[in-house]
Protein backbone atom coordinates (compact mmCIF):
# COMPACT_ATOMS: atom_id res chain seq x y z
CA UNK A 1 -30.83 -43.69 -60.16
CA UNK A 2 -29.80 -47.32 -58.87
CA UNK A 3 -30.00 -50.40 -60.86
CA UNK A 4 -29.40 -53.96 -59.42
CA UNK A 5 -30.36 -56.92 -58.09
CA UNK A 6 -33.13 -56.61 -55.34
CA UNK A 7 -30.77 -57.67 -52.50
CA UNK A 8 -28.37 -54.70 -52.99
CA UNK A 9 -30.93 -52.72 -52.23
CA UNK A 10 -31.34 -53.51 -48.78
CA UNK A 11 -30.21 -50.50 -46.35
CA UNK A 12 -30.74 -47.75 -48.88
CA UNK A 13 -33.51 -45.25 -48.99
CA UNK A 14 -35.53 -43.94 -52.62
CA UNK A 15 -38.19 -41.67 -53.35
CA UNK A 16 -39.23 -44.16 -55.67
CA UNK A 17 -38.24 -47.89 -56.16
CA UNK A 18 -39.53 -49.50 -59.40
CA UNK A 19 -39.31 -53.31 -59.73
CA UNK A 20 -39.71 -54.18 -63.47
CA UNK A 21 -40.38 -57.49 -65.17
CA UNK A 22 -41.78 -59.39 -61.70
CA UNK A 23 -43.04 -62.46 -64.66
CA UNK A 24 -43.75 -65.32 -62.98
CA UNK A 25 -40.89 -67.88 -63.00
CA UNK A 26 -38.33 -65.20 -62.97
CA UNK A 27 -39.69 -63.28 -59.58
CA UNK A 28 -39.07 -65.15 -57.36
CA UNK A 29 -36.30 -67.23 -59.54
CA UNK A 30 -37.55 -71.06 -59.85
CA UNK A 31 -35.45 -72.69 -57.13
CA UNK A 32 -33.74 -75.72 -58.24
CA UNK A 33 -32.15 -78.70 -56.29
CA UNK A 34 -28.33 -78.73 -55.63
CA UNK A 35 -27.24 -81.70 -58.19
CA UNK A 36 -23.91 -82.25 -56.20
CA UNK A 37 -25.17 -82.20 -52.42
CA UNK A 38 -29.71 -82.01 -52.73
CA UNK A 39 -31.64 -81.10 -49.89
CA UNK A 40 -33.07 -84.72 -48.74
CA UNK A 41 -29.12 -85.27 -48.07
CA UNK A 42 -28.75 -82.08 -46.50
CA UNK A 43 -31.53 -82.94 -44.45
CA UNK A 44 -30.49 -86.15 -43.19
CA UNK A 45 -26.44 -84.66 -42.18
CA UNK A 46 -28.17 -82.32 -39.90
CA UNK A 47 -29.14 -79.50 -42.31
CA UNK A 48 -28.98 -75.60 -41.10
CA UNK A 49 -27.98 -76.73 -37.30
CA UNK A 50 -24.64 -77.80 -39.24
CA UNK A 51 -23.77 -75.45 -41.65
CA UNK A 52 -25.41 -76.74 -44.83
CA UNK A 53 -28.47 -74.32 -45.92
CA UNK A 54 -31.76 -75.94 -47.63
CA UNK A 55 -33.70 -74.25 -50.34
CA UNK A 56 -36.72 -73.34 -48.30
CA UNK A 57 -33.80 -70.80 -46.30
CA UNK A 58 -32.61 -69.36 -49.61
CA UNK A 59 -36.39 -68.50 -50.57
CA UNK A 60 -36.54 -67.11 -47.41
CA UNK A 61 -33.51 -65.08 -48.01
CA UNK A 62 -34.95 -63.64 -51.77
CA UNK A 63 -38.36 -63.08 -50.37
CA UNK A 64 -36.62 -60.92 -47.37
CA UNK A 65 -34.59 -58.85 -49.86
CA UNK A 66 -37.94 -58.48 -52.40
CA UNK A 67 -39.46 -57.03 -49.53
CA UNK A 68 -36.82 -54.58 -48.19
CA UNK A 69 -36.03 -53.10 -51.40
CA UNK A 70 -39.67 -51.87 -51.64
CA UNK A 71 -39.60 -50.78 -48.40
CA UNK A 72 -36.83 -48.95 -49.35
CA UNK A 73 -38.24 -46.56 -51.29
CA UNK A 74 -41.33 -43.95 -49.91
CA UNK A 75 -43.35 -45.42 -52.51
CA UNK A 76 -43.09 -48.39 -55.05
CA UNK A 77 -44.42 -49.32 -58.93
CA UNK A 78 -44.22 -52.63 -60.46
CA UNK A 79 -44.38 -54.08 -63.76
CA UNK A 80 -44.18 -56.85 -65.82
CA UNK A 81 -44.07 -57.41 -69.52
CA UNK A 82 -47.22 -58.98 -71.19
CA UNK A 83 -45.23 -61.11 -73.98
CA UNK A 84 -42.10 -62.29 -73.86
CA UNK A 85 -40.03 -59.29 -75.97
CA UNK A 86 -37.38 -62.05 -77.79
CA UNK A 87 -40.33 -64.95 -79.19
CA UNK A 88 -43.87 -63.12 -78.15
CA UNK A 89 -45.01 -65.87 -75.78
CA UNK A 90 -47.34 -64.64 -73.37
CA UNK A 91 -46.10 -63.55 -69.65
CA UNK A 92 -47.71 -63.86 -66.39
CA UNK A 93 -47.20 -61.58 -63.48
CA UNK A 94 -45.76 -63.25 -60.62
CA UNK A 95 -47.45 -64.30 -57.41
CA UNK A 96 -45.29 -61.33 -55.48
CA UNK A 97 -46.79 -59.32 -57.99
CA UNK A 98 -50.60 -60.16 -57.59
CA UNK A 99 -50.20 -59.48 -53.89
């Protein structure tokens, strides 16, 4: 058994990888804008070519590890929870669920 975040997965191989509570809004995490140093002013000092990564790399980055720690496994289940457990409010699954 091996529990942790999808990215530590990466490398390893499972009989059987289970990815539980893929609710939309938590898988993938909403991204949110740098408030010291945003991505327009990334952007504009040159970006990735100098050092300074936007948010569409880092979605990248969690879709990549999503991806290989199913593939890590021979085969896969996924789940989400209908309602949220703590104040009952309805869940949706998440888009990398649905596909």
């Amino acid at each position: 058994v091996f529990v942790g975040p999808l990215g530590t997965a990466v490398g390893l191989a499972f009989d059987l990888v289970h990815a539980v509570g893929m609710v939309e809004g938590a898988v993938p995490p909403k991204s949110r804008d740098d408030p010291l140093v945003p991505d327009r002013d990334r952007r504009r000092a040159g970006g990735q070519a100098h050092g300074l990564p936007l948010q569409l790399a880092h979605r990248a980055e969690e879709r990549y590890d999503y991806l290989a720690a199913l593939a890590t496994g021979k085969s896969h289940v996924l789940s989400y929870p209908v309602s949220d457990p703590i104040c009952g409010r309805a869940q949706y699954p998440s888009r990398w669920f649905l596909e």
